[in-house]
N, C-alpha and C. Protein backbone atom coordinates (compact mmCIF):
# COMPACT_ATOMS: atom_id res chain seq x y z
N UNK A 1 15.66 17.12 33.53
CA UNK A 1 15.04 16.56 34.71
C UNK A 1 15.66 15.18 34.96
N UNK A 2 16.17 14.87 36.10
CA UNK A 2 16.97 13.95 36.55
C UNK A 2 15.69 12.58 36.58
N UNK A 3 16.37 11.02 36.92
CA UNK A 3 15.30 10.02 36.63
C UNK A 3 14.82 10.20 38.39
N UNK A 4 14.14 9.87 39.03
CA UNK A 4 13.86 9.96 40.31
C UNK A 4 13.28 8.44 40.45
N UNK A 5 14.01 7.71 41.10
CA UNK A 5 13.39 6.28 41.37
C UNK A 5 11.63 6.60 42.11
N UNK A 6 11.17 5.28 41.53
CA UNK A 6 9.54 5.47 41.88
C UNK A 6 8.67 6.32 41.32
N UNK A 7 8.48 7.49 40.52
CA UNK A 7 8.39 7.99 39.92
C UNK A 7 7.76 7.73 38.63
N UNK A 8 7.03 7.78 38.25
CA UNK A 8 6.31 7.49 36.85
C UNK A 8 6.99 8.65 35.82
N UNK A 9 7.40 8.86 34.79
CA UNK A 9 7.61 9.47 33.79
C UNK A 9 6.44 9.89 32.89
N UNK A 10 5.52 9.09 33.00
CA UNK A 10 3.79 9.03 32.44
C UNK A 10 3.10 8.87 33.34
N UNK A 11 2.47 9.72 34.32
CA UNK A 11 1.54 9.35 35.70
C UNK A 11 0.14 8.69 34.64
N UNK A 12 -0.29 9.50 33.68
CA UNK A 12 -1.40 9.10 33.61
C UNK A 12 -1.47 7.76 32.64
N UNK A 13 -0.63 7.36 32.03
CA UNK A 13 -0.28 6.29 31.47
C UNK A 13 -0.94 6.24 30.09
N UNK A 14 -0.81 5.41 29.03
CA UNK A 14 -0.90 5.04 27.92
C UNK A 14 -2.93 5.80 27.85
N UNK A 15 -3.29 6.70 26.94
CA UNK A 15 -4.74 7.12 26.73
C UNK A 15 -5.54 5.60 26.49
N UNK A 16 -6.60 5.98 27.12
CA UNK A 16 -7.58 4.97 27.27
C UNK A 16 -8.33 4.78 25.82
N UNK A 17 -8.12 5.79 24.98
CA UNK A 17 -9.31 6.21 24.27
C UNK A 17 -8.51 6.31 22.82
N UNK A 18 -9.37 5.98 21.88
CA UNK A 18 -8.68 6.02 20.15
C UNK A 18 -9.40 6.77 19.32
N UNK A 19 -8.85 7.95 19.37
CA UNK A 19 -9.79 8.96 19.18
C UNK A 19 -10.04 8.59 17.51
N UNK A 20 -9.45 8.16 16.70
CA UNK A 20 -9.72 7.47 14.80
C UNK A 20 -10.71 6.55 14.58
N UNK A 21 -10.34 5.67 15.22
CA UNK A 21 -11.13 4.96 15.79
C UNK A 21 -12.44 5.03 16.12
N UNK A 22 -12.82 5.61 17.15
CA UNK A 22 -13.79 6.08 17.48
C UNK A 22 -14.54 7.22 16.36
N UNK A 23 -14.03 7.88 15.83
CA UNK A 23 -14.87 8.85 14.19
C UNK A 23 -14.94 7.58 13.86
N UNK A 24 -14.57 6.81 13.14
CA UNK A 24 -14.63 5.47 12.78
C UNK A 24 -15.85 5.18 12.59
N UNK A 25 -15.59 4.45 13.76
CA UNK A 25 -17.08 3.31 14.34
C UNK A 25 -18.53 4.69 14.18
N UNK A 26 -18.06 6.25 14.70
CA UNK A 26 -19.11 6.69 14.78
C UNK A 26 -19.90 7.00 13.22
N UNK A 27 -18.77 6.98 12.22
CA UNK A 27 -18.93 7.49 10.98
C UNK A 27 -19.85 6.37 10.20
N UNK A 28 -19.55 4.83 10.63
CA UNK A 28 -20.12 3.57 9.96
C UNK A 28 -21.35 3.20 10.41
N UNK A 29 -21.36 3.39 11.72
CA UNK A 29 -22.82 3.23 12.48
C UNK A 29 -23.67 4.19 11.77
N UNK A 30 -23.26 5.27 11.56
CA UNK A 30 -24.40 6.57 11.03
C UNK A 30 -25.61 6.31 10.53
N UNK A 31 -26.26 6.12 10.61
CA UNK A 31 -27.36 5.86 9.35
C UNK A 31 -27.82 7.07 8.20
N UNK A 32 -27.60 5.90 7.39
CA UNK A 32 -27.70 6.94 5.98
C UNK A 32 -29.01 6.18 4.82
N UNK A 33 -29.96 7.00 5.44
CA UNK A 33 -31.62 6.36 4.88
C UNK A 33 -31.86 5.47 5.67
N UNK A 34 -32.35 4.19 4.95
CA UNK A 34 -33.03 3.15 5.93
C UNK A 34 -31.92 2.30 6.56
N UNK A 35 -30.51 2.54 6.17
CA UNK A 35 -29.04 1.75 6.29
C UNK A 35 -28.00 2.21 6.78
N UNK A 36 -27.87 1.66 7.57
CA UNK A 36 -26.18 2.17 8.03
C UNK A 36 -25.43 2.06 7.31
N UNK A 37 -24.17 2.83 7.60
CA UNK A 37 -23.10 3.03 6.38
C UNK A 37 -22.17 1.49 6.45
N UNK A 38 -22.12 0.83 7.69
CA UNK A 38 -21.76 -0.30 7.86
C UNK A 38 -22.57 -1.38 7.28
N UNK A 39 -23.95 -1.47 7.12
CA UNK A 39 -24.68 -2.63 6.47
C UNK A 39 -24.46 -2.25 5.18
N UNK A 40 -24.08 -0.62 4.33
CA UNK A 40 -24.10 -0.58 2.86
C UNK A 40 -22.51 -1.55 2.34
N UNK A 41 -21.37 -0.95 3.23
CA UNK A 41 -20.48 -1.42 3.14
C UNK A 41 -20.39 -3.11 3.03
N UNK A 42 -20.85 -3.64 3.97
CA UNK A 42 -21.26 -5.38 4.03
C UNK A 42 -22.15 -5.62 2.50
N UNK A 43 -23.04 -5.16 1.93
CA UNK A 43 -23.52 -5.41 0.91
C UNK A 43 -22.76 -5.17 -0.23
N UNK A 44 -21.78 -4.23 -0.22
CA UNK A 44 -21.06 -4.22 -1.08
C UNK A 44 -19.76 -5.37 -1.16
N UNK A 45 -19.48 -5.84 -0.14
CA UNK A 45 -18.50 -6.97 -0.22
C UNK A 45 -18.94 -8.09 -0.72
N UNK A 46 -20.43 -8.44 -0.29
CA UNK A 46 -20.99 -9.27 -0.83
C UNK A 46 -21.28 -9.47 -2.21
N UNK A 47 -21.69 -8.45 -2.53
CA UNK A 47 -21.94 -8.19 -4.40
C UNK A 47 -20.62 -8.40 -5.38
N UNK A 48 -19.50 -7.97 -4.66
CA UNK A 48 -18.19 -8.00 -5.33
C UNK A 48 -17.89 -9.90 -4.93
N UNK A 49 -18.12 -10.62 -4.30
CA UNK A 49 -18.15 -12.18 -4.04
C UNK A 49 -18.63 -12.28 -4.61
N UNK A 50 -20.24 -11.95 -5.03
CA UNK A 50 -21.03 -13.27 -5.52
C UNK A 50 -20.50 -12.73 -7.11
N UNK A 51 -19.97 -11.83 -7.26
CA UNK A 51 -19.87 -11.56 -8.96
C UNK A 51 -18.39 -12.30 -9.65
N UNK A 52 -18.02 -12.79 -8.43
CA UNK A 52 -16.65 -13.68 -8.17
C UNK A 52 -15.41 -12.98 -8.10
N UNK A 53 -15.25 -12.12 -7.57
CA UNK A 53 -13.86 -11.59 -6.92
C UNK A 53 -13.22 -11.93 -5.86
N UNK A 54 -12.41 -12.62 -6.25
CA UNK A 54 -11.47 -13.52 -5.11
C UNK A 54 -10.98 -12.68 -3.61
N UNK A 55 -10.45 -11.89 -3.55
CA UNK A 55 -10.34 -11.02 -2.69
C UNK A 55 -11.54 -10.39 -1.51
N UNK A 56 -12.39 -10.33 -2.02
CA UNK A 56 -13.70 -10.07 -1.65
C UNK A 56 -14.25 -11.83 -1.00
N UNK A 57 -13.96 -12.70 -1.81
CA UNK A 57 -14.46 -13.99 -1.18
C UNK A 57 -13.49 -14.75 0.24
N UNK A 58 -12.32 -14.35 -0.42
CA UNK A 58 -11.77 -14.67 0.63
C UNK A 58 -12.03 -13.44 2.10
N UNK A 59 -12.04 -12.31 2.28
CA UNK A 59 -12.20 -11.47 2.82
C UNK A 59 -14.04 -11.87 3.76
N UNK A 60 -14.80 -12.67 3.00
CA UNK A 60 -15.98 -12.73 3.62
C UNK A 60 -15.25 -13.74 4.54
N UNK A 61 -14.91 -15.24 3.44
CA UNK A 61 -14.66 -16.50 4.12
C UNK A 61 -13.72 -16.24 5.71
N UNK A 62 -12.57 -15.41 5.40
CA UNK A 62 -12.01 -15.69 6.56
C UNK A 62 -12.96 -14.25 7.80
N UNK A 63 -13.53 -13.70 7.54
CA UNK A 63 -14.31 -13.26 8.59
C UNK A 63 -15.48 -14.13 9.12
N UNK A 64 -15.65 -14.91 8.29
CA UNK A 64 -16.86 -15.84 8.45
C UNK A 64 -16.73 -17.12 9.54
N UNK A 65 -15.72 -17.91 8.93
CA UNK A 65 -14.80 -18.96 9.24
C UNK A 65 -13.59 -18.92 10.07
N UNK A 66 -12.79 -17.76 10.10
CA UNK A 66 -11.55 -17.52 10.80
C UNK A 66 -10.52 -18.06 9.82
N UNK A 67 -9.18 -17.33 9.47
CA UNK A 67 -8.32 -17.98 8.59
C UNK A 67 -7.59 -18.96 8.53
N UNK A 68 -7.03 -19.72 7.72
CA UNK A 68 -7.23 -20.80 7.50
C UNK A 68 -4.77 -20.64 8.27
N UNK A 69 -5.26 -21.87 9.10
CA UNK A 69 -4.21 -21.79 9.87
C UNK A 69 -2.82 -22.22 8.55
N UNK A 70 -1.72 -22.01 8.64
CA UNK A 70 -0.92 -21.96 7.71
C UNK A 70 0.22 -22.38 8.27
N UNK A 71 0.25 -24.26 7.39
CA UNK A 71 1.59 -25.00 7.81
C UNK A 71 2.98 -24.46 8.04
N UNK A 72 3.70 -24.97 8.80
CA UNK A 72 4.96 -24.53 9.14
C UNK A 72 5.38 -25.70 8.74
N UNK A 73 6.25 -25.69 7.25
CA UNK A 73 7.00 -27.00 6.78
C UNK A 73 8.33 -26.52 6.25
N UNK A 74 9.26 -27.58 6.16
CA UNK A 74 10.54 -27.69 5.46
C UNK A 74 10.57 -28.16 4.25
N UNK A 75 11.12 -27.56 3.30
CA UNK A 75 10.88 -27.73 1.95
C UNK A 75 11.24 -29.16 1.54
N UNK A 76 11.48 -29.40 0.30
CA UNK A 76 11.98 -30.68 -0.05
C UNK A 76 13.66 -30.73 -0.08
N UNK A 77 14.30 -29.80 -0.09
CA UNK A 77 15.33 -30.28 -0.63
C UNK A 77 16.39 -29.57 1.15
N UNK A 78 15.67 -29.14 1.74
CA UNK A 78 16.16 -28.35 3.23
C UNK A 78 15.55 -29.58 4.64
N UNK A 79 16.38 -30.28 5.05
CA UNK A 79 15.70 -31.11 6.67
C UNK A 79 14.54 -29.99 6.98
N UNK A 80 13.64 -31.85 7.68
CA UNK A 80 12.82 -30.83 8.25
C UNK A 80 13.11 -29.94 9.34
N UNK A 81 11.70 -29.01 9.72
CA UNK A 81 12.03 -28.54 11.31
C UNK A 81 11.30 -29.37 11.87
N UNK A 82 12.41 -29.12 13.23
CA UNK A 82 12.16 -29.87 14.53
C UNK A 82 11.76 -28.55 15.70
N UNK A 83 11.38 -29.30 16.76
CA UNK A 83 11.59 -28.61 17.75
C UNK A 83 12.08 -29.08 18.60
N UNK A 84 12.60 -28.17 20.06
CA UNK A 84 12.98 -28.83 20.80
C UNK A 84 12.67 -27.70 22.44
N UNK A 85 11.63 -28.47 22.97
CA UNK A 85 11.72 -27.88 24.11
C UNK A 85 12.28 -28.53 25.41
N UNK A 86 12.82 -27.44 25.72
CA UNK A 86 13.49 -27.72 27.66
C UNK A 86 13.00 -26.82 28.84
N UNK A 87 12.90 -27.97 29.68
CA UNK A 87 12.39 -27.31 31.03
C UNK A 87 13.45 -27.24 31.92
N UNK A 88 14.01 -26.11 32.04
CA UNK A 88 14.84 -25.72 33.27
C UNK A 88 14.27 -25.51 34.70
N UNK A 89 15.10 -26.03 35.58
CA UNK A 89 14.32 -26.24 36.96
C UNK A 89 15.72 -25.10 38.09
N UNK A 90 15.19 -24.30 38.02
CA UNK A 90 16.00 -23.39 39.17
C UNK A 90 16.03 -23.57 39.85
N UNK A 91 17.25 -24.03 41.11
CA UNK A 91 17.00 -23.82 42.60
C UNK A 91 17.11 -21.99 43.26
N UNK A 92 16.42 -21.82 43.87
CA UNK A 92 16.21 -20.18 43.79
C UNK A 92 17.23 -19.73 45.36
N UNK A 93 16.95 -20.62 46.20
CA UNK A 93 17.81 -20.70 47.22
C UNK A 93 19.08 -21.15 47.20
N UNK A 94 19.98 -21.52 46.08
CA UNK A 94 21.23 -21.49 45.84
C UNK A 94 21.10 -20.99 44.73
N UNK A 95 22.20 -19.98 44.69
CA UNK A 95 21.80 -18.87 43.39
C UNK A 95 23.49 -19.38 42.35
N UNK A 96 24.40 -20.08 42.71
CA UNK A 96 25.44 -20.82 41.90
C UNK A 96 24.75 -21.14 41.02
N UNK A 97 25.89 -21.40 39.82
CA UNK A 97 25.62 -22.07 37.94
C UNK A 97 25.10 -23.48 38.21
N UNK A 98 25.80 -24.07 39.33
CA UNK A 98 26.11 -25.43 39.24
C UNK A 98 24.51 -25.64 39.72
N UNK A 99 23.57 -25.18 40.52
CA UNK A 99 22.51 -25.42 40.76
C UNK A 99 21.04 -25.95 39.62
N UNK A 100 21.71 -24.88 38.36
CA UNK A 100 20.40 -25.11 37.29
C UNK A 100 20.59 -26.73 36.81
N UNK A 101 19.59 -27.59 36.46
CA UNK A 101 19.95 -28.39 36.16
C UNK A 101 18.29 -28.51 34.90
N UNK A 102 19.15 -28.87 33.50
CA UNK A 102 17.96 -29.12 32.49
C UNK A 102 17.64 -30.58 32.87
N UNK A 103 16.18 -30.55 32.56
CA UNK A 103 15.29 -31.68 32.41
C UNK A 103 15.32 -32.29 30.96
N UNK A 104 15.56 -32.99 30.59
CA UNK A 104 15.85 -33.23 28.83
C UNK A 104 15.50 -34.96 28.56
N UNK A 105 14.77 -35.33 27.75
CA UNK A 105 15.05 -36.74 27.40
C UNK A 105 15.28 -36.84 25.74
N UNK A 106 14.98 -37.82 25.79
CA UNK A 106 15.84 -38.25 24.44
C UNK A 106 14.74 -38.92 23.51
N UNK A 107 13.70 -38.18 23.90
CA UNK A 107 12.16 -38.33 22.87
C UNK A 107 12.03 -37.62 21.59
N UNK A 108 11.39 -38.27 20.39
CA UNK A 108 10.85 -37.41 19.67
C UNK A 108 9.79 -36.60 19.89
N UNK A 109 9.89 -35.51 19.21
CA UNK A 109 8.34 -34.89 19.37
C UNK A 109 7.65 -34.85 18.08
């Protein structure tokens, strides 16, 4: 089948729906006795923390707290990093090289 401009290749596009997912969520919600299979699960993470398992503590903390953001550094013996951003300014109505011109100063950041 040839490409046909305009044409979708996927009319109906990417499924809306996650079908794993969804057994999932339906399987944890369940209730099983007076508890959902999701509150047994939460009690069990908890029990494995308070009995001090690191994995389990960290696993509460960063659901709790959000994780803990993680420096971007240059070692000791490697320069640091830098950055360096530029703003290019297009003229769109002259479409020549000679038109782009960078914005740049000579600041640290």
């Amino acid at each position: 089948m040839a490409f046909e401009p305009g044409v979708s290749g996927n009319p109906g596009g990417k499924p809306k729906t996650k079908v794993f997912r969804d057994a999932l969520n339906l399987a944890i919600n369940r209730a099983d006795g007076d508890k959902t299979k999701l509150a047994r699960i939460a009690e069990a993470l908890v029990d494995k923390a308070a009995d001090g398992d690191v994995p389990a503590i960290r696993e509460i903390a960063d659901r709790l707290d959000g994780k803990a953001t993680q420096p971007i550094a240059g070692d000791d013996e490697a320069a640091p990093i830098r950055q360096r951003i530029e703003r290019v300014i297009i003229d769109t109505a002259d479409r020549d090289a000679a038109s782009i011109q960078a914005a740049s100063s000579t600041e640290e950041v």
